[in-house]
Protein backbone atom coordinates (compact mmCIF):
# COMPACT_ATOMS: atom_id res chain seq x y z
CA UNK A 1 -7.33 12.49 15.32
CA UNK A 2 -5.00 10.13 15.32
CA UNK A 3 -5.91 6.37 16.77
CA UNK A 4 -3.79 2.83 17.04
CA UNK A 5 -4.52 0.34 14.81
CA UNK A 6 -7.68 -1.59 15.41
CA UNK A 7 -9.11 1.52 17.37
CA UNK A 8 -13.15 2.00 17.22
CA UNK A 9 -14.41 4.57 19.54
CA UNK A 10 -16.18 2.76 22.49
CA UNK A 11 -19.22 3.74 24.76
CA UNK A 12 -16.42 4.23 27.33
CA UNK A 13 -15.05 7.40 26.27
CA UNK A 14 -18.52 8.72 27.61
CA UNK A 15 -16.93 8.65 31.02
CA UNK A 16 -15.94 12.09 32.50
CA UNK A 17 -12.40 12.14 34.52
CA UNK A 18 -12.22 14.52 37.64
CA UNK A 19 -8.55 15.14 38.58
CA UNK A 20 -8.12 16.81 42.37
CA UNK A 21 -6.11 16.02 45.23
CA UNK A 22 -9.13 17.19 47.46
CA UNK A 23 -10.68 14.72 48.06
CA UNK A 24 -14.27 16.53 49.08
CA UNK A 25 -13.57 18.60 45.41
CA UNK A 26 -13.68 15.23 43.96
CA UNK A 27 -16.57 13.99 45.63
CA UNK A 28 -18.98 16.99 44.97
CA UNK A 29 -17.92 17.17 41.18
CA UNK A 30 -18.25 13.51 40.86
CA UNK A 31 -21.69 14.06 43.11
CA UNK A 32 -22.87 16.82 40.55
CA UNK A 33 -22.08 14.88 37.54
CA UNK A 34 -23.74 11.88 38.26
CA UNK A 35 -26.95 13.33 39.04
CA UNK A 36 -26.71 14.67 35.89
CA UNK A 37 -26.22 11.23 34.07
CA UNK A 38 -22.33 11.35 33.31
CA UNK A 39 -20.48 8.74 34.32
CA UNK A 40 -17.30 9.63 36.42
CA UNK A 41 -14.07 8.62 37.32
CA UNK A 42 -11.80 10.04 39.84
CA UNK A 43 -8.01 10.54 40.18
CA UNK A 44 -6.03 12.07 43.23
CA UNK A 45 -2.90 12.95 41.42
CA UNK A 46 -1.71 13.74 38.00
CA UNK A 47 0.43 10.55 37.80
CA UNK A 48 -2.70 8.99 38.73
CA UNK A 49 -5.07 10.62 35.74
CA UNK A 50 -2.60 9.46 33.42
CA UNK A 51 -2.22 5.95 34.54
CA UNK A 52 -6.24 6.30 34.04
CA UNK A 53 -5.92 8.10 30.77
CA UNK A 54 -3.54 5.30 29.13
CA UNK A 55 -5.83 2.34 30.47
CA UNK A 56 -9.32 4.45 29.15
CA UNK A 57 -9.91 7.46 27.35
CA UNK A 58 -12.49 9.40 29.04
CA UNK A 59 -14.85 11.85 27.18
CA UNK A 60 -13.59 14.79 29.31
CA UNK A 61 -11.36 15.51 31.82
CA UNK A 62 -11.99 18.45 34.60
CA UNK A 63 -8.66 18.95 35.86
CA UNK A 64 -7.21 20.54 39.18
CA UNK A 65 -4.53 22.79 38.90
CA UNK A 66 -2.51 23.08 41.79
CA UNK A 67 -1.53 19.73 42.95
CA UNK A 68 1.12 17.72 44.93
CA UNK A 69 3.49 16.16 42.02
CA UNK A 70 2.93 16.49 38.28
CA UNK A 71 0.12 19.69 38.57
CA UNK A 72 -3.00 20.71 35.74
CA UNK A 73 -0.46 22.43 33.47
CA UNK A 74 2.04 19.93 33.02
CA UNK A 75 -0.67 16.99 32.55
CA UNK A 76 -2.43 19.04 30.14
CA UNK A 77 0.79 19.75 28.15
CA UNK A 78 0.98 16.45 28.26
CA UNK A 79 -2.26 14.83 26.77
CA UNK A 80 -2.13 17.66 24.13
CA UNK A 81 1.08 16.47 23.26
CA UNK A 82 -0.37 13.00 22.84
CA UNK A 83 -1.61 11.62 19.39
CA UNK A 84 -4.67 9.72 20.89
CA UNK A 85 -5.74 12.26 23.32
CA UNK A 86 -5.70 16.11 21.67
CA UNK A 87 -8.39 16.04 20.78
CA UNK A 88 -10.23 15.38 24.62
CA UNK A 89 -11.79 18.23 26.20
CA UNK A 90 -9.64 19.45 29.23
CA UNK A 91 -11.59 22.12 31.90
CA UNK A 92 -9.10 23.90 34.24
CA UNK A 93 -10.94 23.83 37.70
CA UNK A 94 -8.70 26.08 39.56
CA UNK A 95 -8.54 28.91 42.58
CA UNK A 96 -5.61 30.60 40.53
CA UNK A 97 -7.45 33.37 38.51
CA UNK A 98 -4.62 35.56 37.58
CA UNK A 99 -3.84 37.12 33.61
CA UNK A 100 -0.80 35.09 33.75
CA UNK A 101 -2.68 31.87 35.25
CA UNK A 102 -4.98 32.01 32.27
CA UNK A 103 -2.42 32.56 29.92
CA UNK A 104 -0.39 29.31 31.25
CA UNK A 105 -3.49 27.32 31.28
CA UNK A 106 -4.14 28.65 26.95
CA UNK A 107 -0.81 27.37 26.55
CA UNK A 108 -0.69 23.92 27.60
CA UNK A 109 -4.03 23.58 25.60
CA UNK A 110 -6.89 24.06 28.03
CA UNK A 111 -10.46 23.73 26.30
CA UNK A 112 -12.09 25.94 29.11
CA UNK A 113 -11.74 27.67 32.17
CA UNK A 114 -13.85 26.78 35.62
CA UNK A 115 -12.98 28.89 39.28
CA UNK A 116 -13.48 27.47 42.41
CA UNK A 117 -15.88 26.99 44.51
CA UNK A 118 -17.77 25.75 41.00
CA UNK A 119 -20.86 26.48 40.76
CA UNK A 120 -22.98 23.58 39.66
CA UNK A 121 -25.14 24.91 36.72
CA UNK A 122 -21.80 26.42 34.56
CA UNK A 123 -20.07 23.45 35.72
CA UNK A 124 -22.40 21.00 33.96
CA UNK A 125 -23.48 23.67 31.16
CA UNK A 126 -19.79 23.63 29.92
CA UNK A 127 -19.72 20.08 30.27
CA UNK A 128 -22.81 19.24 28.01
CA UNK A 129 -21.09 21.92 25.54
CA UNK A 130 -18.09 20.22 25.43
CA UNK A 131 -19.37 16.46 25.09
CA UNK A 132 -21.68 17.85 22.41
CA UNK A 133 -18.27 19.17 20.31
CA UNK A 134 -16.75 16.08 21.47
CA UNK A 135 -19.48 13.80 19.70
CA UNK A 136 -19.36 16.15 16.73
CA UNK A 137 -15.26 16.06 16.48
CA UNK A 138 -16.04 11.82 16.81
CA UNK A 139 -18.65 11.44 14.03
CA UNK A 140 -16.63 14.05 12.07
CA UNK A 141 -13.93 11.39 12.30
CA UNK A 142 -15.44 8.44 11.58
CA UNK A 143 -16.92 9.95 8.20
CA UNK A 144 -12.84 10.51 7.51
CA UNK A 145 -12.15 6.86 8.56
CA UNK A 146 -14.46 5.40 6.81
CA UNK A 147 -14.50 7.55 3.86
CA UNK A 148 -10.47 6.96 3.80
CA UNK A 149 -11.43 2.77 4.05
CA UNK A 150 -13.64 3.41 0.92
CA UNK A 151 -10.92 4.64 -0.75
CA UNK A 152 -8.36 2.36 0.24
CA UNK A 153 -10.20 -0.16 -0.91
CA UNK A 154 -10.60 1.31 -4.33
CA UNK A 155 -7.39 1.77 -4.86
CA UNK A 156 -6.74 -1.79 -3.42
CA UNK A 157 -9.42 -3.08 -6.33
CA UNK A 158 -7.57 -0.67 -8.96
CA UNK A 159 -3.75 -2.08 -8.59
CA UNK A 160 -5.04 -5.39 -8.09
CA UNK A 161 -6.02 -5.49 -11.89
CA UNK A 162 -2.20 -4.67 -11.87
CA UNK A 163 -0.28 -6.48 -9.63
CA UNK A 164 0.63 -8.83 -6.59
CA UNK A 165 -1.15 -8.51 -3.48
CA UNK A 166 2.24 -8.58 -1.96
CA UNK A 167 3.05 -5.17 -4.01
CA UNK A 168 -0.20 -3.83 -3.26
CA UNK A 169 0.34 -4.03 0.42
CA UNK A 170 3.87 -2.25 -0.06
CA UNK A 171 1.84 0.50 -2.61
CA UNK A 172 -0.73 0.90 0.50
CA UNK A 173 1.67 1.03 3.19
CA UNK A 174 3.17 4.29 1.79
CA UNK A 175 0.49 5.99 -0.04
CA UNK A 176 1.86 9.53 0.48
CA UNK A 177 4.60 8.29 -1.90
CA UNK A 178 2.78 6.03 -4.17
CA UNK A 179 -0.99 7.65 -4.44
CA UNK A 180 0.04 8.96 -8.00
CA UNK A 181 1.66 5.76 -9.22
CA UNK A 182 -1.43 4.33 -11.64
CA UNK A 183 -1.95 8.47 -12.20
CA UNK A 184 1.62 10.37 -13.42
CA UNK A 185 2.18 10.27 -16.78
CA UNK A 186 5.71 10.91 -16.94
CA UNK A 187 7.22 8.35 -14.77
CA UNK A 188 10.55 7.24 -16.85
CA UNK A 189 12.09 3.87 -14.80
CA UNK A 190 14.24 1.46 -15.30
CA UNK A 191 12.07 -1.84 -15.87
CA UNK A 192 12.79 -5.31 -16.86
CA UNK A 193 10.30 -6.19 -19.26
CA UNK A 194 9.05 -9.94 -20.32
CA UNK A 195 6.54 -10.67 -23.64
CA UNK A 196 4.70 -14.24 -23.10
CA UNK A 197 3.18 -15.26 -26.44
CA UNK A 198 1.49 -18.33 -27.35
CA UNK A 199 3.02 -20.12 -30.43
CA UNK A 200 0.03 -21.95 -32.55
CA UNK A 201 -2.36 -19.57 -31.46
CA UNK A 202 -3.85 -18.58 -35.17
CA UNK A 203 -4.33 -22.87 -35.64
CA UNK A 204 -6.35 -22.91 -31.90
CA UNK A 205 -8.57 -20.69 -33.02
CA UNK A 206 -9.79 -22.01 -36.55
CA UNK A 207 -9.64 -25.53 -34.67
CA UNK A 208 -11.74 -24.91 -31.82
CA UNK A 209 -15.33 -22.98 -31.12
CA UNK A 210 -15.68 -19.31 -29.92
CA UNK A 211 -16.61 -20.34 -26.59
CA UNK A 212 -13.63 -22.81 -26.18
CA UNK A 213 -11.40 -20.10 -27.26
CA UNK A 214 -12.14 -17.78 -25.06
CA UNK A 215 -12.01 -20.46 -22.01
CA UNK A 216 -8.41 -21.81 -23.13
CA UNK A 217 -7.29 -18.11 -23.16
CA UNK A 218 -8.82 -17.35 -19.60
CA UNK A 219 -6.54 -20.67 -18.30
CA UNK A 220 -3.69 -19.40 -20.12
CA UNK A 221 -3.93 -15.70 -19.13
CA UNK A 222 -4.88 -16.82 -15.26
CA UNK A 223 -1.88 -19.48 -14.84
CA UNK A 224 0.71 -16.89 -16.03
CA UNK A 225 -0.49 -14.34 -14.30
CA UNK A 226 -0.55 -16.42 -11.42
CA UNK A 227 3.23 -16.87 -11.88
CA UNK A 228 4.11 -13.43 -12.39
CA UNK A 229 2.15 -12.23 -9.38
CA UNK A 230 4.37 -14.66 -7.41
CA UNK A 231 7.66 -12.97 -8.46
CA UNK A 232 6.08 -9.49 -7.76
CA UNK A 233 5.63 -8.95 -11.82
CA UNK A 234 3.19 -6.22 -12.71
CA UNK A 235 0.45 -6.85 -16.01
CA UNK A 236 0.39 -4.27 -18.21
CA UNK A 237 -1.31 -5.76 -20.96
CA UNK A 238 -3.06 -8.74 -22.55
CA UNK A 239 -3.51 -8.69 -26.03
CA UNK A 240 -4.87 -11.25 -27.91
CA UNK A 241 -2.57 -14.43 -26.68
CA UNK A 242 0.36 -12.00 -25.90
CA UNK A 243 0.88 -11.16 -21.91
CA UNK A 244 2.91 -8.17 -20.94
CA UNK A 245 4.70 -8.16 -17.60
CA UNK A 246 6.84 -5.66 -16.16
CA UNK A 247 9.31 -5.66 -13.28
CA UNK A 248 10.96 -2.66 -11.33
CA UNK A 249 7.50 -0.64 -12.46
CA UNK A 250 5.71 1.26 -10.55
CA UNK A 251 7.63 -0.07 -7.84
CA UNK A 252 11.73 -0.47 -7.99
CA UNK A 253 13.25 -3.73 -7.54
CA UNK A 254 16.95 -4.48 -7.78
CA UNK A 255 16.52 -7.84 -8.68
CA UNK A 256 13.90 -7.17 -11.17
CA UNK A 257 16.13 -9.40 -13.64
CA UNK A 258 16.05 -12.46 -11.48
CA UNK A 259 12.70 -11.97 -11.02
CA UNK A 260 11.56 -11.76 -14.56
CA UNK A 261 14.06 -14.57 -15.17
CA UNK A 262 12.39 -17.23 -12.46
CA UNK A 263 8.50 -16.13 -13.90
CA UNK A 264 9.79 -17.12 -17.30
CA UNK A 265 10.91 -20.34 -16.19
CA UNK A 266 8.55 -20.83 -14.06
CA UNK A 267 5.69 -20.36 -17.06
CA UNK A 268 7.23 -22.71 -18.86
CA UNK A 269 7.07 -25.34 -16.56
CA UNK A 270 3.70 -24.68 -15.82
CA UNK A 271 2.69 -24.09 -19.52
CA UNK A 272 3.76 -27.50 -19.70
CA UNK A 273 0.81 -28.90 -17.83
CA UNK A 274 -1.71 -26.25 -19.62
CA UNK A 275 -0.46 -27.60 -22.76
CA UNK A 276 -1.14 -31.37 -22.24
CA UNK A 277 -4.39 -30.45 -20.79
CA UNK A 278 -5.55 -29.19 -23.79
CA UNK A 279 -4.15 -31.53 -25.79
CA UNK A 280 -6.28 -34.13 -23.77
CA UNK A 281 -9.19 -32.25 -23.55
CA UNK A 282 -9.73 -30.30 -27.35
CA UNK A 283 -6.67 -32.00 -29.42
CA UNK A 284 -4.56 -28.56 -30.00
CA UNK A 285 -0.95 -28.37 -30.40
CA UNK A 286 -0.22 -25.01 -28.86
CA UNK A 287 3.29 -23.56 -27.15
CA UNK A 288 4.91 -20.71 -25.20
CA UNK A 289 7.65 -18.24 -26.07
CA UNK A 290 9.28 -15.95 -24.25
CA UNK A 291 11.20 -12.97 -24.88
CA UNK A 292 13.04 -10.52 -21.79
CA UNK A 293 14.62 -7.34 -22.21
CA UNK A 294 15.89 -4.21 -19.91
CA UNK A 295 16.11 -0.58 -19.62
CA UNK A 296 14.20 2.42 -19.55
CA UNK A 297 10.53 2.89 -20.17
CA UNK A 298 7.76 5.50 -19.81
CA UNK A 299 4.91 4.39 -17.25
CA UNK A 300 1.80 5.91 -16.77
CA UNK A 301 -1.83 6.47 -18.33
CA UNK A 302 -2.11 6.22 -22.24
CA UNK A 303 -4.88 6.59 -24.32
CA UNK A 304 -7.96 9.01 -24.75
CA UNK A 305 -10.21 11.13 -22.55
CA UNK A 306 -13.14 7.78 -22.91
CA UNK A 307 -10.40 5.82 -22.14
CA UNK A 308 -7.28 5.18 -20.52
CA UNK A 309 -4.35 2.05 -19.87
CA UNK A 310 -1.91 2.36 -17.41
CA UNK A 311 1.00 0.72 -19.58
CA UNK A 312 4.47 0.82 -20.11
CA UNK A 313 6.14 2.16 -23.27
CA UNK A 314 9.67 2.77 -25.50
CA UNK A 315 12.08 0.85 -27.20
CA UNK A 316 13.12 -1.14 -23.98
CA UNK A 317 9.01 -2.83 -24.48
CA UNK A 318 9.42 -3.12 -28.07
CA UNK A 319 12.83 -4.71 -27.84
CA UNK A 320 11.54 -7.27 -26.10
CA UNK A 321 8.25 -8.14 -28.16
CA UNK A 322 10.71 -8.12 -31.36
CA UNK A 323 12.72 -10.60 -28.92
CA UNK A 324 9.77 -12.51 -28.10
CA UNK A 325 9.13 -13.10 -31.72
CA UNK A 326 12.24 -15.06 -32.18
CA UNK A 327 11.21 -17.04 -29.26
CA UNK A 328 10.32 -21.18 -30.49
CA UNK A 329 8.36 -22.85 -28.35
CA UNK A 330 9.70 -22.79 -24.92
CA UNK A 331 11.86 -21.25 -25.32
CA UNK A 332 12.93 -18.17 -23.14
CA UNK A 333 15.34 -15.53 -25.63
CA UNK A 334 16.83 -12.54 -23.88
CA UNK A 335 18.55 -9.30 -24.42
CA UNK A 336 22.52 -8.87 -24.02
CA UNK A 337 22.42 -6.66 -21.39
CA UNK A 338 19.93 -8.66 -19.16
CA UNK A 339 22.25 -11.58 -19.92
CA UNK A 340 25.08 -9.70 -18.46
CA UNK A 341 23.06 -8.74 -15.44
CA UNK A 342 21.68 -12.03 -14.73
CA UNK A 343 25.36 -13.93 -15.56
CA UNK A 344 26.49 -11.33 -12.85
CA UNK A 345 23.88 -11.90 -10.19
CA UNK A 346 23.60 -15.88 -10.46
CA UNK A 347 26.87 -17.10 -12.57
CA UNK A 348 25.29 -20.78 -12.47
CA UNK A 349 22.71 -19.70 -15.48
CA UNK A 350 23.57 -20.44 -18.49
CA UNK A 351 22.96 -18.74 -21.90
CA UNK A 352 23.85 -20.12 -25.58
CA UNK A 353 24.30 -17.01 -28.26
CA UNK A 354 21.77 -16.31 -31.06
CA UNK A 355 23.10 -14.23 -34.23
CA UNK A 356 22.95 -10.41 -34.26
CA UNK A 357 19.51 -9.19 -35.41
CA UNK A 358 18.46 -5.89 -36.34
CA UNK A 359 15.44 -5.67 -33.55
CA UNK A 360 14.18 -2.02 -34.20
CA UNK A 361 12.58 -0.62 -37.47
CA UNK A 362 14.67 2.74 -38.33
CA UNK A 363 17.61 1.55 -36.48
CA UNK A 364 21.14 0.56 -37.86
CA UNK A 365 22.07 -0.94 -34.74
CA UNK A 366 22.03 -5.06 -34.46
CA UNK A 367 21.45 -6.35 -31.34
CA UNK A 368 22.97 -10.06 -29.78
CA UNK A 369 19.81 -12.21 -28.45
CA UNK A 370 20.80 -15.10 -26.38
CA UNK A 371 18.31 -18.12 -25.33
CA UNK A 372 18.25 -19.24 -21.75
CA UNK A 373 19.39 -22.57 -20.65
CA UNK A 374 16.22 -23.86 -18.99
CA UNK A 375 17.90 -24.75 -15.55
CA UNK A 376 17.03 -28.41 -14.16
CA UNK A 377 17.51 -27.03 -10.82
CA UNK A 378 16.27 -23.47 -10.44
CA UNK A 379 17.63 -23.64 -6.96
CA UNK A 380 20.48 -21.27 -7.04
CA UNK A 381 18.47 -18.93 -9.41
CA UNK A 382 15.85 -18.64 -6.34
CA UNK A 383 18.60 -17.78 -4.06
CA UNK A 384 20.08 -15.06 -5.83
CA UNK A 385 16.88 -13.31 -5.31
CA UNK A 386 16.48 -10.29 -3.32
CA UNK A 387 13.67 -11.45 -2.00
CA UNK A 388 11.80 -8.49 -0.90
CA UNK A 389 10.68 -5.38 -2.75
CA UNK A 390 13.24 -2.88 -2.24
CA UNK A 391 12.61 0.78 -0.68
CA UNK A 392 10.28 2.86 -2.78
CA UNK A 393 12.54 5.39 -4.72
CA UNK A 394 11.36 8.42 -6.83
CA UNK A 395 11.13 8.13 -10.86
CA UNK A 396 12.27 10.52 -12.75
CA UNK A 397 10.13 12.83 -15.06
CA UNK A 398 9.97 12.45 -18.50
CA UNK A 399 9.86 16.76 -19.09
């Protein structure tokens, strides 16, 4: 059963709805069924029953056939038809008692069958039948609901770990297309991919205590993932003092550049602040590097039967670590090709050229690193951004 949003099933929908145009039919039914205990509400007219039927869904509905206007068949077709109200009982009360009659009635959905003059103890011996699957059809349905809530918010608690609530609103909006997302493990996509990595990390952590160690990490960790969450970056890892963060994965974004551009400028403005903190507060001399690169990768679950990371993986991720690694402190180092894409999308950013470097062990190939030009207004940068997540598309397989 379908229901609108916000939808809980209300004492209300105990009410029984006779339809006649008689009015001493609807009297005696109504009569009959209140002696019984069932509340009742009465309609003279089809147009009428569903003018009721919009305002409050009744329990049941004992239905005339042959009536002035829109008659028993046609309003039956019609709250079959309906996505809130297939699922109520309709009873045909009708002189008509033909093969073909019956047959018309079947069609437009009719739960059951009553011939007038009714008699009193079938009429309310179908009714209690019907009420009774009714309740069961209900409570079957709420089990789904709330079984389906249980594990929405599971997967909710899963891509959390993951990502921004904005993109888990977007994964949860569509989950016929994006149930498998955190399960397929042959997703290939094309991904922008950004390496933070603390520089002075080995000196913190002779300098300092366990304890403090492990605190300065959970700041560092929490304020970039803060940022990345706020350009709709996805964590894949965090490893030691190294943050992976992926863009365009699970979810396609055609800005993903831009995006992965502003985080890294944006955690180094805000690493700025960690820094002198605990400088202040534990006298360490720590600093951020960042390295960006582009292309394809593999997403999905790697790792053993005990346990499993959803993670991305391929030369675009460890092109960009080896790029990270030539990163000084703050300094934000990118790939050629996501210079080219970002110099195309915002032409105001500016980029000064590195040396060619052989990036990849086993590789001939030399690759041109650039460093970003920190901009002192990040203004246009932001508004070159998409600014939403775009449509979700379907990856390709790996085999």
């Amino acid at each position: 059963m379908l229901r609108p949003e916000g939808f809980e099933f209300q004492a209300t929908r105990r009410r029984v709805l006779v339809v006649d145009d008689q009015e001493d039919n609807r009297l005696l039914l109504r009569h009959y069924l209140e002696a019984a205990g069932h509340p009742t509400r009465v309609a003279s007219s089809g147009e009428e029953a569903l003018r009721l039927i919009a305002d409050e869904l009744p329990a049941l509905v004992l239905l005339d056939v042959v009536m002035p206007g829109l008659d028993g068949f046609h309003v039956c077709t019609e709250l079959k038809a309906g996505p809130d109200t297939a699922l109520i009982p309709v009873v045909l009360v009708t002189a008509l008692d033909s093969r073909s009659d019956r047959i018309a009635g079947i069609e437009a959905g009719a739960d059951e069958f009553l011939s007038k003059p009714v008699n009193r103890e079938e009429l309310l011996a179908r009714v209690r039948s019907l009420l009774r699957l009714q309740a069961t059809r209900e409570q079957l349905e709420r089990a789904r609901l709330d079984a389906e809530a249980v594990k929405r918010q599971r997967l909710r608690g899963t891509f959390e770990r993951y990502m921004s609530p904005k993109l888990v609103d977007e994964i949860l909006r569509e989950p016929e297309r994006t149930g498998d997302l955190l399960t397929d493990r042959r997703q290939r996509v094309d991904a922008t991919i950004l390496f933070a990595d603390l520089r002075g990390f080995t000196r913190l952590s002779e300098q300092c205590r366990p304890e403090t160690v492990v605190t300065l990490l959970n700041e560092y960790f929490t304020e970039l993932t803060r940022v990345a969450f706020r350009y709709g970056g996805t964590i894949f890892n965090m490893a030691g003092d190294s943050l992976l963060v992926g863009f365009g994965v699970p979810l396609a974004q055609r800005d993903s550049v831009l995006r992965a551009l502003c985080t890294a400028c944006a955690m180094q403005e805000e690493f700025v602040h960690l820094r002198r903190s605990w400088q202040r507060r534990h006298g360490v001399q720590v600093s951020l590097g960042i390295g960006i690169n582009g292309g394809d990768v593999i997403a999905g679950n790697v790792g053993s039967p005990t346990y499993m990371s959803y993670t991305v993986i391929g030369d675009t991720v460890n092109t960009a670590s080896r790029i990270t690694a030539l990163a000084s402190a703050g300094e934000v180092k990118v790939s050629a090709g996501v210079r080219v894409a970002a110099h195309e999308a915002c032409p105001a950013l500016e980029f000064r050229p590195e040396s060619e470097i052989p990036l990849l062990k086993g590789k001939s190939a030399c690759q041109m690193v650039y460093s970003l030009v920190l901009p002192e207004d990040p203004g246009p940068l932001h508004r070159a951004l998409v600014g939403d997540v775009s449509p979700l598309r379907r990856q390709r397989e790996v085999f």
